[in-house]
C-alpha atoms as a PDB file:
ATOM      1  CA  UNK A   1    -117.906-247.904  17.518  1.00  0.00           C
ATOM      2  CA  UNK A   2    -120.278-246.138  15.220  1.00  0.00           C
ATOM      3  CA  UNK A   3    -119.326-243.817  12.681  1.00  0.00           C
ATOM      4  CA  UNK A   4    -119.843-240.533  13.616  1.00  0.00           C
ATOM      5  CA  UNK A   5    -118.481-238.764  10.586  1.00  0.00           C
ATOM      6  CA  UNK A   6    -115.207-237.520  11.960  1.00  0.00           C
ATOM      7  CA  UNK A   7    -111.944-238.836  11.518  1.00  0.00           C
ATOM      8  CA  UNK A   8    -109.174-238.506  14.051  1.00  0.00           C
ATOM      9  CA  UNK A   9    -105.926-236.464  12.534  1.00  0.00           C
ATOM     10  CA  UNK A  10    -103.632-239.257  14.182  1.00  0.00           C
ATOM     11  CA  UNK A  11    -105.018-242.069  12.507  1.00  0.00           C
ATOM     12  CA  UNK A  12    -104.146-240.756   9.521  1.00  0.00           C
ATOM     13  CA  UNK A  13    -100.580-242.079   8.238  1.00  0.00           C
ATOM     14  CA  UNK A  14    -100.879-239.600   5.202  1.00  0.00           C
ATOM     15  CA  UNK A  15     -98.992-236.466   5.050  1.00  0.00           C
ATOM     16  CA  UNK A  16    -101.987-233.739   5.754  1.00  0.00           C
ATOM     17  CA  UNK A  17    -102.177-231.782   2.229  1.00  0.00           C
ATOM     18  CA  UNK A  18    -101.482-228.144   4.331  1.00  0.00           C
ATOM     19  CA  UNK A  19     -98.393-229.909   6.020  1.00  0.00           C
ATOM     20  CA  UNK A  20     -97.515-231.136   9.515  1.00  0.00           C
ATOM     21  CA  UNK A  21     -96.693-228.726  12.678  1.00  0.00           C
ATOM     22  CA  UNK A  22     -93.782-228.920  14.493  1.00  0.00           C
ATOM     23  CA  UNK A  23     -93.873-226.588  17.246  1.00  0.00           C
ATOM     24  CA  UNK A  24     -90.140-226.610  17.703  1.00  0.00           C
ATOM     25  CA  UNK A  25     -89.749-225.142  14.162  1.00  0.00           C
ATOM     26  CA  UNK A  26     -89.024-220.882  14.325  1.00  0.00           C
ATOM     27  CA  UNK A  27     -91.487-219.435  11.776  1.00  0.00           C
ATOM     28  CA  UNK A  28     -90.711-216.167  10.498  1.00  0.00           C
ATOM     29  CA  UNK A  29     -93.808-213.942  10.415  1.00  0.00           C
ATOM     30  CA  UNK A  30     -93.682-210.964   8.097  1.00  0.00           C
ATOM     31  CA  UNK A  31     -94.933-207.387  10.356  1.00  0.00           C
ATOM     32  CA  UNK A  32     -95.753-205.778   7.395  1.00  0.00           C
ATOM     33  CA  UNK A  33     -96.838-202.122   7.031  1.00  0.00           C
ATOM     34  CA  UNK A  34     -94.343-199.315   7.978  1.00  0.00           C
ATOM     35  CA  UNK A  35     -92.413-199.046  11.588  1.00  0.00           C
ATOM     36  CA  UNK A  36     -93.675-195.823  13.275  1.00  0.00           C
ATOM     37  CA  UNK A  37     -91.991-196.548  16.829  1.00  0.00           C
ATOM     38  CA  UNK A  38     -91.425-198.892  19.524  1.00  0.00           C
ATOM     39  CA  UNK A  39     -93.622-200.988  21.801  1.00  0.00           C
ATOM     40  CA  UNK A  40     -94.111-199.541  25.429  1.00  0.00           C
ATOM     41  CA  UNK A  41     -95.071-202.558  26.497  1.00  0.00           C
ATOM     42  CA  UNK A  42     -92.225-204.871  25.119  1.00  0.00           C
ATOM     43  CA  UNK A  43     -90.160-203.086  22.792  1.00  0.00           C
ATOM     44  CA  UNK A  44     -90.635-204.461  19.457  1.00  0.00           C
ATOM     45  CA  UNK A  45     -91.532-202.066  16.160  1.00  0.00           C
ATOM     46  CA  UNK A  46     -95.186-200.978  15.535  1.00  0.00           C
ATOM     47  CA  UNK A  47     -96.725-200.661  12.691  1.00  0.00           C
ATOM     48  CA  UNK A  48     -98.999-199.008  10.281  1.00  0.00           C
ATOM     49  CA  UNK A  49    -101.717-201.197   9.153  1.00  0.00           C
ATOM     50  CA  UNK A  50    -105.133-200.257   7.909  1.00  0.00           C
ATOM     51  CA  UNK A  51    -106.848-200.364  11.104  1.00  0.00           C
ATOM     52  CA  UNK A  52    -104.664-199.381  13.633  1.00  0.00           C
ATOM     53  CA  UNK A  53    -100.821-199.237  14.889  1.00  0.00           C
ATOM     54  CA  UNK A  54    -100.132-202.718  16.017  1.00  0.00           C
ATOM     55  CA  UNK A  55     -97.194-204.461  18.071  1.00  0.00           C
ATOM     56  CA  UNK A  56     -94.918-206.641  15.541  1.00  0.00           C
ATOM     57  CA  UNK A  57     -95.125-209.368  18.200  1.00  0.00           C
ATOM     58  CA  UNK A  58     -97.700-211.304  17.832  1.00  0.00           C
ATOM     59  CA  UNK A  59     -97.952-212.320  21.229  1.00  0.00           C
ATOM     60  CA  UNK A  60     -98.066-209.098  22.242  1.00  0.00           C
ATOM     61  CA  UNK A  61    -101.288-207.327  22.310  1.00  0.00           C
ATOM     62  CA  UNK A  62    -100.734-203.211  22.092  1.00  0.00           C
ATOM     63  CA  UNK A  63    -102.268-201.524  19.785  1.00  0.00           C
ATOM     64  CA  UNK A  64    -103.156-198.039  19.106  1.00  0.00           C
ATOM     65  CA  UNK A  65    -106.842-198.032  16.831  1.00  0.00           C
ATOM     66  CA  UNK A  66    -107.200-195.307  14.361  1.00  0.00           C
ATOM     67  CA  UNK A  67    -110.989-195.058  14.845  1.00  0.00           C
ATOM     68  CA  UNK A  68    -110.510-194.177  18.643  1.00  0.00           C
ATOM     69  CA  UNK A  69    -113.641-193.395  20.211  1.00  0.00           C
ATOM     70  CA  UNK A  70    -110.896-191.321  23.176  1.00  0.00           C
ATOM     71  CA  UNK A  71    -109.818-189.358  20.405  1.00  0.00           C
ATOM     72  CA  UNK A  72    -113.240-188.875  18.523  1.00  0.00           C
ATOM     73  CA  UNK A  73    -114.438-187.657  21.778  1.00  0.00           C
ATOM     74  CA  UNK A  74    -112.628-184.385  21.286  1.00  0.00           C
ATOM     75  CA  UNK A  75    -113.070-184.715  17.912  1.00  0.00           C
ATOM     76  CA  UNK A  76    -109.462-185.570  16.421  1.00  0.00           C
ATOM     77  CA  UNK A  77    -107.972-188.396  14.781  1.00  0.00           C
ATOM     78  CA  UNK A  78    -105.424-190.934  15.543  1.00  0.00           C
ATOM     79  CA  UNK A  79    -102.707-189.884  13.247  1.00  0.00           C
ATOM     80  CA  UNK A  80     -99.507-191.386  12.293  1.00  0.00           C
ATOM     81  CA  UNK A  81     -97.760-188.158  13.631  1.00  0.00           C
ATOM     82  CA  UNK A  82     -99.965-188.549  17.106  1.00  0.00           C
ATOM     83  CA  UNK A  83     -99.475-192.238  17.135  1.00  0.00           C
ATOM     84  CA  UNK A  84     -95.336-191.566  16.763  1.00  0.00           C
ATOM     85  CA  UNK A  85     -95.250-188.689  19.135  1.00  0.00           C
ATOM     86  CA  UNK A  86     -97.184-191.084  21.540  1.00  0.00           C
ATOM     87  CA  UNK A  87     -94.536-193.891  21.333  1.00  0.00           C
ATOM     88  CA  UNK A  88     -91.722-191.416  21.646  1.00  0.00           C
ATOM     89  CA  UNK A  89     -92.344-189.622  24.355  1.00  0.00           C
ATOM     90  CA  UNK A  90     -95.784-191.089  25.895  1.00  0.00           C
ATOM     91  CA  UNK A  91     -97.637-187.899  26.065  1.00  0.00           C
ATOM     92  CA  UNK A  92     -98.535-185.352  22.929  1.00  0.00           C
ATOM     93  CA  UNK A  93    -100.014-181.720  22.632  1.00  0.00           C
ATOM     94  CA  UNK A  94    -103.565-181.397  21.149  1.00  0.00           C
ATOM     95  CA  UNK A  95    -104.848-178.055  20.512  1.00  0.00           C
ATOM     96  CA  UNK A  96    -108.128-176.511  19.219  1.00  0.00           C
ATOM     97  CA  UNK A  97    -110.009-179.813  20.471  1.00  0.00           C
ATOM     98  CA  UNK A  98    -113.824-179.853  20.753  1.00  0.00           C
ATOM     99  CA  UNK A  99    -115.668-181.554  23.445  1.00  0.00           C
ATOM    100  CA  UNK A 100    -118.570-183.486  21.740  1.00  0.00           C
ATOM    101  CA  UNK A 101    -120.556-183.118  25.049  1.00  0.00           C
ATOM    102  CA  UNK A 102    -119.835-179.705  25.772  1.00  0.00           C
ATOM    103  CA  UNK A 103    -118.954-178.157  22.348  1.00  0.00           C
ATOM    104  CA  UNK A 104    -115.816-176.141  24.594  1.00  0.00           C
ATOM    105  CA  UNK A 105    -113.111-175.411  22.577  1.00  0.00           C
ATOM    106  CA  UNK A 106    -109.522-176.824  24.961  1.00  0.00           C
ATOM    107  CA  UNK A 107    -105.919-177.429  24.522  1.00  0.00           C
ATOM    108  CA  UNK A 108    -104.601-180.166  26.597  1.00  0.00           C
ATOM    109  CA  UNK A 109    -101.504-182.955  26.588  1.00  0.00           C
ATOM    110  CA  UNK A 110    -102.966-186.544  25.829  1.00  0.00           C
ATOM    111  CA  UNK A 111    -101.502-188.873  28.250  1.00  0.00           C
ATOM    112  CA  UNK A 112    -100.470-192.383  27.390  1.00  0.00           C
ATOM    113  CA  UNK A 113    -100.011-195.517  29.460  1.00  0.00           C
ATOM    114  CA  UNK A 114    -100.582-198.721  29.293  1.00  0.00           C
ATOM    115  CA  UNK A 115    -102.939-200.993  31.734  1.00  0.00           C
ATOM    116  CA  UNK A 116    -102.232-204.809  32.879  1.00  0.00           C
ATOM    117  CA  UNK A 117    -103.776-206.534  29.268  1.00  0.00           C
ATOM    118  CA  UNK A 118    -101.116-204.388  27.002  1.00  0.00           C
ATOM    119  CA  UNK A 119    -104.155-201.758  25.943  1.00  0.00           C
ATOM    120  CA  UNK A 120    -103.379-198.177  25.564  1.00  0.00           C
ATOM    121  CA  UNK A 121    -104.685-195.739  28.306  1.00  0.00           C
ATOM    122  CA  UNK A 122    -105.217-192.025  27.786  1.00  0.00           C
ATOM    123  CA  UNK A 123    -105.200-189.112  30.439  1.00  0.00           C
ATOM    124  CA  UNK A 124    -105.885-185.422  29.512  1.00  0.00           C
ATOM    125  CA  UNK A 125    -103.982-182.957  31.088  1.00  0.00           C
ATOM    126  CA  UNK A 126    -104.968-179.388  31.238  1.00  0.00           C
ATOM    127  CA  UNK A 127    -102.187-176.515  30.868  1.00  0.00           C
ATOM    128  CA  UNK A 128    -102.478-173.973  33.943  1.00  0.00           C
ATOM    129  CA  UNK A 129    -104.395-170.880  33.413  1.00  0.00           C
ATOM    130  CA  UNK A 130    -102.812-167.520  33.992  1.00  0.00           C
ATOM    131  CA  UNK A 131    -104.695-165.834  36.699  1.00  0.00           C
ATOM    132  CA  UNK A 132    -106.278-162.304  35.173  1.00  0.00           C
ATOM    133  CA  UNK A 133    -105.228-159.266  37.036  1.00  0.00           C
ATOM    134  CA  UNK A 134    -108.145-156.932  38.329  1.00  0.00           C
ATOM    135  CA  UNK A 135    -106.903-154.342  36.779  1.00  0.00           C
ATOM    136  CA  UNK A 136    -107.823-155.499  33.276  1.00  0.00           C
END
């Protein structure tokens, strides 16, 4: 055979110099960051990392981003005090948001599910109006 430049791993009888893999061994990955609430979509902590909320579980793929174009939208942020309330109770109040197309002024109850990948969905809901009386 001609020498192609690569080596295969298994001829190798050496010990590789970043160690072997053993798939059977348990490897304890640190989450890091501070736990702000459970997974909806399989219970483990999230966490506060510099980009977003993240599952703990690595195989897991929820993830709430803190530069949310949903959220920019209507011209708030994903807080850590949204991004809790979210987790707890899957819904949270907004008020005095701003609707970059419109420029309206709204308050409404962000909606939060999640779809068949493990991403975050969000629904507005609107609070009902009270009906003015004609003889304002």
């Amino acid at each position: 055979m001609a020498d192609n430049g690569w080596v295969d791993a298994a001829d190798i009888e050496e010990e590789l110099p970043f160690g072997g893999f053993d798939n059977s061994e348990d490897v304890e990955v640190p989450a890091g960051g501070d736990v702000i609430g459970k997974c909806p979509v399989c219970g483990a902590d999230v966490v506060d990392r510099d980009q977003a909320y993240f599952c703990s579980d690595y195989d897991c793929s929820f993830a709430l981003w803190k530069n949310n174009r949903f959220f920019q939208s209507i011209t708030k942020e994903m807080t850590k005090e949204l991004a809790t309330e979210l987790l707890e109770k899957g819904e949270a109040k907004l008020e005095k948001c701003v609707s970059v197309r419109t420029g309206k002024t709204f308050n409404c109850v962000v909606k939060m599910t999640t779809d068949d990948e493990e991403r975050a969905q969000f629904a507005l809901e609107f609070p009902k109006r009270k009906k003015k009386s004609k003889e304002d």
